[in-house]
C-alpha atoms as a PDB file:
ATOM      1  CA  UNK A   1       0.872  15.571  -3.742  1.00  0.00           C
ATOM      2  CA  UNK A   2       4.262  15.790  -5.166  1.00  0.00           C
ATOM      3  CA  UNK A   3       5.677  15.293  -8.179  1.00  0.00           C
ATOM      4  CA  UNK A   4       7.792  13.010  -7.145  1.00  0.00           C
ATOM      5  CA  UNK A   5       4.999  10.794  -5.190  1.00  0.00           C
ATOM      6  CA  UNK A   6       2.942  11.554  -8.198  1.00  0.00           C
ATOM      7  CA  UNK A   7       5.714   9.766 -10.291  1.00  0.00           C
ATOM      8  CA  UNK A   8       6.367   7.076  -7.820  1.00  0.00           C
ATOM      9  CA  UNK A   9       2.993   6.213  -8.214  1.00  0.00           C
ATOM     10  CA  UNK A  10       2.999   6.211 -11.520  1.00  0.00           C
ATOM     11  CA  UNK A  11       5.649   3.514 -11.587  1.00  0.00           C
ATOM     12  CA  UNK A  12       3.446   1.592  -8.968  1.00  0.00           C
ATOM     13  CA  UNK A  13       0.824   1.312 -11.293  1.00  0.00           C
ATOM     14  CA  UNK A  14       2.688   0.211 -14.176  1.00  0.00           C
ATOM     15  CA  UNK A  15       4.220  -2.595 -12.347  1.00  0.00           C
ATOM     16  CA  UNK A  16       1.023  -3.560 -10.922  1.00  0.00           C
ATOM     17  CA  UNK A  17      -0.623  -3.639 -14.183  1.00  0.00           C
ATOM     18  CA  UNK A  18       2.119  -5.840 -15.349  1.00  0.00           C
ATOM     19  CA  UNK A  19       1.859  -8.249 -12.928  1.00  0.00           C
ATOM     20  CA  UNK A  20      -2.091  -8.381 -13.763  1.00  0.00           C
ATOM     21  CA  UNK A  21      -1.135  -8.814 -17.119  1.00  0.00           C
ATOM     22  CA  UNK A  22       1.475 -11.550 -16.339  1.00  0.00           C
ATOM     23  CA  UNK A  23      -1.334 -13.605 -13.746  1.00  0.00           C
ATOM     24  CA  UNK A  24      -4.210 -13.415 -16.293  1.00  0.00           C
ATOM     25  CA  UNK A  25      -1.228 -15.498 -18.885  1.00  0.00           C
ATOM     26  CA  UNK A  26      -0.600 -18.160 -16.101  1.00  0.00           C
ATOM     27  CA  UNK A  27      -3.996 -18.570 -15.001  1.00  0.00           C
ATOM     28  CA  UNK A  28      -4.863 -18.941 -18.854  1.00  0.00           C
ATOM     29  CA  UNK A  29      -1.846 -21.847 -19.252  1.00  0.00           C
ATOM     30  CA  UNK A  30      -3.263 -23.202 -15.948  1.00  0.00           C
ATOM     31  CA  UNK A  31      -6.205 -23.784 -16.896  1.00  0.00           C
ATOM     32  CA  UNK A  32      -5.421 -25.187 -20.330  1.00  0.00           C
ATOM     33  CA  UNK A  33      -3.353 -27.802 -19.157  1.00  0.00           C
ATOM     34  CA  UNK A  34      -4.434 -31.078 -18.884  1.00  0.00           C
ATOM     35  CA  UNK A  35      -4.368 -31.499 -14.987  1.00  0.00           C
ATOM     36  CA  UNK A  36      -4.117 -27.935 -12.986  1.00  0.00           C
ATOM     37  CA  UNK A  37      -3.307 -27.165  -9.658  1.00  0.00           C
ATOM     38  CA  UNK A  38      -5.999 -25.824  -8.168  1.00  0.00           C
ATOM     39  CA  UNK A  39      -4.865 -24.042  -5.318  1.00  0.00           C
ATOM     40  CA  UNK A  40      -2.445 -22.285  -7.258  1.00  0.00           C
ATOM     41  CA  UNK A  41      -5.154 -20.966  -9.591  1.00  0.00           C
ATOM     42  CA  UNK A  42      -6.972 -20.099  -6.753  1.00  0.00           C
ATOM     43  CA  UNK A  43      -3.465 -18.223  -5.212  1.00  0.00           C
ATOM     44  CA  UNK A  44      -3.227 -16.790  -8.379  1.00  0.00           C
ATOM     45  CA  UNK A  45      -6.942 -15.070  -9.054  1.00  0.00           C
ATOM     46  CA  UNK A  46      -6.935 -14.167  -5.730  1.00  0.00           C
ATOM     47  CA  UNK A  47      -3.540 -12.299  -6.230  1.00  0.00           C
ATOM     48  CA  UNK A  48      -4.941 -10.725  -9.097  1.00  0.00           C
ATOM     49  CA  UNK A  49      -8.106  -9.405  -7.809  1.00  0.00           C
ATOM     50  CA  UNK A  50      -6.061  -7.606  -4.689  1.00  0.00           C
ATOM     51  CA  UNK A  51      -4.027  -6.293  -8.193  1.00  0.00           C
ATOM     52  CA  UNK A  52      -7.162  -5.000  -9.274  1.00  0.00           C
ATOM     53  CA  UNK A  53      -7.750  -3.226  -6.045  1.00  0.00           C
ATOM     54  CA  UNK A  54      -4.576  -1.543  -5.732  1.00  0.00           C
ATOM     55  CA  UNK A  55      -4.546  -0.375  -9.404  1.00  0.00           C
ATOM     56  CA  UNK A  56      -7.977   1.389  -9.004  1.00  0.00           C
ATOM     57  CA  UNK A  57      -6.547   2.997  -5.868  1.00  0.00           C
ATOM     58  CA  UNK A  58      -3.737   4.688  -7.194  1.00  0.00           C
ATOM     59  CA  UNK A  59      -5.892   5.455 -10.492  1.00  0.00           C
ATOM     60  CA  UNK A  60      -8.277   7.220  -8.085  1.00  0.00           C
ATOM     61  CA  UNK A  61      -5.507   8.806  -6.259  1.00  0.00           C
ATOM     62  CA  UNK A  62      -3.806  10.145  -9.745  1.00  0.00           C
ATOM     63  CA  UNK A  63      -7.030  11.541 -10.952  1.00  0.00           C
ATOM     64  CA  UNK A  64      -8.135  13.240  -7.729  1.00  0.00           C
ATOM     65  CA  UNK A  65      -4.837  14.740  -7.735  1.00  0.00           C
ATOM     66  CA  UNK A  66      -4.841  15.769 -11.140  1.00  0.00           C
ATOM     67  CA  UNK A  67      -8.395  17.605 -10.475  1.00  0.00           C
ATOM     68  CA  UNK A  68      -7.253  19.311  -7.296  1.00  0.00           C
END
């Protein structure tokens, strides 16, 4: 892998990570609000367990790279 795809993923991760960080906020304002939405919470955990996915992915990918 290239540097460059090494760094692009890099930045992938990062933003992905952010946006974890950012759903696991809402979904705790959600759900401390008197009445929630609950197909938006549901949207939103689903959202952030395909996060999850993705980050380990590219983790993996970035670490078997870095042991090749």
């Amino acid at each position: 892998m290239s540097a460059l795809d090494q760094e692009r993923l890099k930045e992938k991760l990062e933003e992905c990570r952010t946006e974890h960080r950012d759903l696991d906020e809402a979904i705790l304002r959600l759900t401390s609000a008197a009445v929630h939405d609950m197909l938006s919470l549901q949207r939103m955990k689903k959202r952030k367990l395909v996060l999850k996915d993705i980050i380990i992915k590219i983790e993996s990918m970035l670490i078997d790279d870095i042991t090749a």
